[in-house]
C-alpha atoms as a PDB file:
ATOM      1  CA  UNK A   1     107.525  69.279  97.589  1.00  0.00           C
ATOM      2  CA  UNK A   2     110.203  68.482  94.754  1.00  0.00           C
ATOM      3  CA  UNK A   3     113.106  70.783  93.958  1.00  0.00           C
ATOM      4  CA  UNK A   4     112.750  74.148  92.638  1.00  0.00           C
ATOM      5  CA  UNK A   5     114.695  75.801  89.730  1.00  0.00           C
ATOM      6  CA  UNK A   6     116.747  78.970  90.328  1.00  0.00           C
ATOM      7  CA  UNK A   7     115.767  80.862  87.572  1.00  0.00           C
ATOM      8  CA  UNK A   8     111.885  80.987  88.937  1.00  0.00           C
ATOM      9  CA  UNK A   9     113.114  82.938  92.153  1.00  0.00           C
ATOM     10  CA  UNK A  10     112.441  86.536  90.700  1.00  0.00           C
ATOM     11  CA  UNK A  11     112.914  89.960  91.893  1.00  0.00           C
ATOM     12  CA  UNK A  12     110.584  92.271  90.379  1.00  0.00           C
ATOM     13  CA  UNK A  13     110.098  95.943  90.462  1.00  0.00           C
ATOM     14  CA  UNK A  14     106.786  98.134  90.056  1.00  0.00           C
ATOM     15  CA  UNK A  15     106.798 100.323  87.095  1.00  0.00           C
ATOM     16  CA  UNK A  16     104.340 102.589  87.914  1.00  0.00           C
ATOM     17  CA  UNK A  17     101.534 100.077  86.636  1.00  0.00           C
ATOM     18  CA  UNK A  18     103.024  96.471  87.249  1.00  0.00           C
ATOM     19  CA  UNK A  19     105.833  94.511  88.839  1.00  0.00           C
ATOM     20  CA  UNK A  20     108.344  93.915  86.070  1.00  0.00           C
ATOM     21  CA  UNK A  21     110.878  91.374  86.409  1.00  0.00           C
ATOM     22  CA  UNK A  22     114.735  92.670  86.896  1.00  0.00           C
ATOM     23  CA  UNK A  23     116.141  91.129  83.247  1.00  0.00           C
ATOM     24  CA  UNK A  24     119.697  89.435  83.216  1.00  0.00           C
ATOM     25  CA  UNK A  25     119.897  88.162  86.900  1.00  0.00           C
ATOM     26  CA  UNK A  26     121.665  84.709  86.971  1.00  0.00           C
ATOM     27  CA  UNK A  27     121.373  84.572  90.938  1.00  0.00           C
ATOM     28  CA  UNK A  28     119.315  85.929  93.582  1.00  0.00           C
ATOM     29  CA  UNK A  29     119.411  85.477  97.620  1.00  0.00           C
ATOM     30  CA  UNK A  30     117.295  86.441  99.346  1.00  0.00           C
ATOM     31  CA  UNK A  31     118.093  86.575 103.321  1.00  0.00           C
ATOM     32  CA  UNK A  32     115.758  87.725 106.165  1.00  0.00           C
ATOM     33  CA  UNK A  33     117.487  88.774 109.827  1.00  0.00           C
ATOM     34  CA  UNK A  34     116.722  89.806 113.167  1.00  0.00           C
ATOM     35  CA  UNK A  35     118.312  91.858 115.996  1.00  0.00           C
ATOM     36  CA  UNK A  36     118.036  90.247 119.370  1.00  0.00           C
ATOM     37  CA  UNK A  37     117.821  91.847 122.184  1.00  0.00           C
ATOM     38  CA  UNK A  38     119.898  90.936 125.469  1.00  0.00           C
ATOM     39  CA  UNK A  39     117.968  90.751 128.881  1.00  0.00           C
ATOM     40  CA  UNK A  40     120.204  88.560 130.627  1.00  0.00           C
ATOM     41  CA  UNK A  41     121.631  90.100 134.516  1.00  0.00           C
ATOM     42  CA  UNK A  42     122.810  88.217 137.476  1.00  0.00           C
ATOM     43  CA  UNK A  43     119.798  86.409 138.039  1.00  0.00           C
ATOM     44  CA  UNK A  44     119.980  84.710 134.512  1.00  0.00           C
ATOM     45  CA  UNK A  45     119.391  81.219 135.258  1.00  0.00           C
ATOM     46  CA  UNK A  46     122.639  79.162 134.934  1.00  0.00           C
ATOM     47  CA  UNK A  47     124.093  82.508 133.630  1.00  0.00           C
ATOM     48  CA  UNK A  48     122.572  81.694 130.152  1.00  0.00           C
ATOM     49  CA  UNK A  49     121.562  84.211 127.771  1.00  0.00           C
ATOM     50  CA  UNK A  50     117.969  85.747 128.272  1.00  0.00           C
ATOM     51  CA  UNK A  51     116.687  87.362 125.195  1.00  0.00           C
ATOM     52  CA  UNK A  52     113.657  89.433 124.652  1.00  0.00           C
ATOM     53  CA  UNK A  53     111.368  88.109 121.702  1.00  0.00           C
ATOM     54  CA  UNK A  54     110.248  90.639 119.615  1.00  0.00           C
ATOM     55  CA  UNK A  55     112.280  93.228 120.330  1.00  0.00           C
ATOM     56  CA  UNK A  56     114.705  93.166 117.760  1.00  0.00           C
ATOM     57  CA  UNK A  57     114.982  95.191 114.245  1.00  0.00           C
ATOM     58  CA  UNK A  58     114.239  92.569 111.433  1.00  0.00           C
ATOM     59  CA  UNK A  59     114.932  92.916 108.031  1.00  0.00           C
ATOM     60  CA  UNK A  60     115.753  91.920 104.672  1.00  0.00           C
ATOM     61  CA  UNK A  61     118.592  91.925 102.148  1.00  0.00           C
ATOM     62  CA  UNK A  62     118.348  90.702  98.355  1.00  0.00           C
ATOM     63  CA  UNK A  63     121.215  90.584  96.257  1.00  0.00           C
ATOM     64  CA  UNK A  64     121.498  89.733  92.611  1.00  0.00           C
ATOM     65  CA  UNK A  65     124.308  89.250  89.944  1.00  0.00           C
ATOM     66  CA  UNK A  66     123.796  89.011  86.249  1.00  0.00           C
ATOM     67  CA  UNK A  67     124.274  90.277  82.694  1.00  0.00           C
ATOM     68  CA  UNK A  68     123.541  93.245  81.365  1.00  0.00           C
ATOM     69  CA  UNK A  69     120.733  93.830  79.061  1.00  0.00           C
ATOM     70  CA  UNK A  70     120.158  97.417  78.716  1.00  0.00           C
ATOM     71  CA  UNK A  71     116.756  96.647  79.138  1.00  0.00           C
ATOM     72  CA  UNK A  72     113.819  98.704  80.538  1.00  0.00           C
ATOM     73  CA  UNK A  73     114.013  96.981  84.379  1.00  0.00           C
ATOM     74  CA  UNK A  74     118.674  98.092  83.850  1.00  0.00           C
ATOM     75  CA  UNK A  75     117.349 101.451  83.574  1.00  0.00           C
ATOM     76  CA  UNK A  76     115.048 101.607  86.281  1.00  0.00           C
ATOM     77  CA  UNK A  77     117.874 100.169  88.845  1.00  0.00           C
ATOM     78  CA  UNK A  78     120.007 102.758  87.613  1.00  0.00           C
ATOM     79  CA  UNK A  79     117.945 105.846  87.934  1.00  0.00           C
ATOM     80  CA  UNK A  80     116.823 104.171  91.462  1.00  0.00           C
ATOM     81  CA  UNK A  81     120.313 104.308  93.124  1.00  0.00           C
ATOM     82  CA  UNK A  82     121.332 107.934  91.642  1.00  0.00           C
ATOM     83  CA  UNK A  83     117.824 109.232  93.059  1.00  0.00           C
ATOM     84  CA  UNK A  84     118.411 107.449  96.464  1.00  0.00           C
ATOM     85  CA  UNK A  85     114.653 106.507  96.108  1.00  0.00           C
ATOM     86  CA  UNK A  86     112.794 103.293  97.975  1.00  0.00           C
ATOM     87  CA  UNK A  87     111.392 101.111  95.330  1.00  0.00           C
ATOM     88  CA  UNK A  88     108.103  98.726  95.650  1.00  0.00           C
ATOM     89  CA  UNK A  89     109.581  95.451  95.048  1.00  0.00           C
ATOM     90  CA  UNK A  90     108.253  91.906  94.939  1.00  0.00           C
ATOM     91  CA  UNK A  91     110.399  88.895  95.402  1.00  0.00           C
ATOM     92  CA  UNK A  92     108.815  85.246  94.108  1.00  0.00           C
ATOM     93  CA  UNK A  93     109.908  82.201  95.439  1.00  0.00           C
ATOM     94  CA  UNK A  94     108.278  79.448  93.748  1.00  0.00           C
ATOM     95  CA  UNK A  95     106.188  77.017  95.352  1.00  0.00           C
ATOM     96  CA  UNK A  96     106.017  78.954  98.502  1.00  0.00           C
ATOM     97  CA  UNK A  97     105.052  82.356  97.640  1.00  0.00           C
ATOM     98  CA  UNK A  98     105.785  86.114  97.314  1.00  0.00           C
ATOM     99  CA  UNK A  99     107.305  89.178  99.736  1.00  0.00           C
ATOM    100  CA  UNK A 100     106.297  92.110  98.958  1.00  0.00           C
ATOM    101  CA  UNK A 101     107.209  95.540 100.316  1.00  0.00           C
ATOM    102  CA  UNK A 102     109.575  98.836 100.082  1.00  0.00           C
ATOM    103  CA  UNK A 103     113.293  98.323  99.654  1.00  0.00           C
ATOM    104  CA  UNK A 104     116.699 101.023  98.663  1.00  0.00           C
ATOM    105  CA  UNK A 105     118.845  99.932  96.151  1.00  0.00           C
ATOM    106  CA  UNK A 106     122.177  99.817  98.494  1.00  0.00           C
ATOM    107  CA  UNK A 107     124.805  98.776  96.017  1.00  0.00           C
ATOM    108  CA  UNK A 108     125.027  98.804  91.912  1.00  0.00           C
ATOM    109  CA  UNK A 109     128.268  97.525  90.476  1.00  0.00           C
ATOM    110  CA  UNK A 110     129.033  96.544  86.620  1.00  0.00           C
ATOM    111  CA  UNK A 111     132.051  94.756  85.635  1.00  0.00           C
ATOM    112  CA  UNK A 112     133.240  93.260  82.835  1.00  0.00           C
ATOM    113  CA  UNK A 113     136.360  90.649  81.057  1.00  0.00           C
ATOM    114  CA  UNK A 114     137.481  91.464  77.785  1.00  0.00           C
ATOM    115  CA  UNK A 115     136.624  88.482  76.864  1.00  0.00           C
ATOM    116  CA  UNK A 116     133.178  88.280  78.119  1.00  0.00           C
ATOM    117  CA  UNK A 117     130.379  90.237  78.759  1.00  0.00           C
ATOM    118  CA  UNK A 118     129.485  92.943  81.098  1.00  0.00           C
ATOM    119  CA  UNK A 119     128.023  91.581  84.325  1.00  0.00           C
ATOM    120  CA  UNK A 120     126.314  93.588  87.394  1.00  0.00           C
ATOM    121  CA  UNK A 121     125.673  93.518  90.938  1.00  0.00           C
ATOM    122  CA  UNK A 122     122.490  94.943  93.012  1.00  0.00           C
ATOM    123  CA  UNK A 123     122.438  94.865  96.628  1.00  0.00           C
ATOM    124  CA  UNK A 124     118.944  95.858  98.381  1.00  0.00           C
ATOM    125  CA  UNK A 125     117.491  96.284 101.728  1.00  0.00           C
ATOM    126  CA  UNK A 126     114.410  96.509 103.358  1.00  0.00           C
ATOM    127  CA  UNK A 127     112.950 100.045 104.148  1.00  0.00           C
ATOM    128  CA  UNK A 128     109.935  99.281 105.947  1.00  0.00           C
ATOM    129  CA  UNK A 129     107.314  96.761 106.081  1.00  0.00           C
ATOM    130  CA  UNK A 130     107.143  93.670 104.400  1.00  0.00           C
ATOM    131  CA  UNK A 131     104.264  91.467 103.597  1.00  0.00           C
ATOM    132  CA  UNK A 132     104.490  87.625 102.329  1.00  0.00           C
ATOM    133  CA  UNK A 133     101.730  86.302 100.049  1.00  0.00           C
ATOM    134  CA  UNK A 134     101.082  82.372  99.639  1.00  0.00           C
ATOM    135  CA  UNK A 135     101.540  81.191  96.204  1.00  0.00           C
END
């Protein structure tokens, strides 16, 4: 597989009807964790560290900075974060595929130079289930 561009990793949020790409974003990351789960007593082999697979609380962060468009998808963020409400998302990462699931908008930030335009910030996280879809 060759190198993929940047700008095709997309976050996109449903509408009602259909995902709609978040306008403006310039970068995107996408990370996935996991809890683990310590097991390890005084009968630990060697005294390493036991864990317990599976146990753990996975999620899923996204975070996203670009310019502002006042566009359609600005709006939607907005009135997301003042309602507190979990959004059906859809992240694609190109050549690989898609994750797809529930996620709270946790941070929303603007900021701007006087010389330059007005920027934001989103910050999400999981709420639940996520599902990943080959491309």
């Amino acid at each position: 597989m060759s190198a993929q561009k940047g700008k095709d990793l997309l976050l996109k949020i449903h509408d009602g009807t259909v995902y709609v790409t978040v306008a403006g974003l310039r970068s995107k990351r996408l990370s996935f964790n996991a809890e683990t789960v310590d097991v390890t007593d005084a009968e630990s082999a060697g005294r390493w560290r036991e864990l317990l697979g599976g146990a753990g609380v996975q999620r899923a962060g996204l975070s996203g900075t670009g310019i502002f468009k006042d566009a359609a998808s600005d709006a939607r963020l907005r009135s997301a974060f003042f309602a507190g409400e979990i959004l059906s998302c859809q992240i694609v990462i190109p050549d690989f595929g898609t994750v797809t699931g529930p996620f709270q908008l946790s941070a929303l930030e603007y900021s701007g130079q006087h010389n330059g335009e007005v920027q934001f910030e989103a910050a999400l996280e999981s709420a639940g289930a996520l599902y990943f879809g080959a491309l």
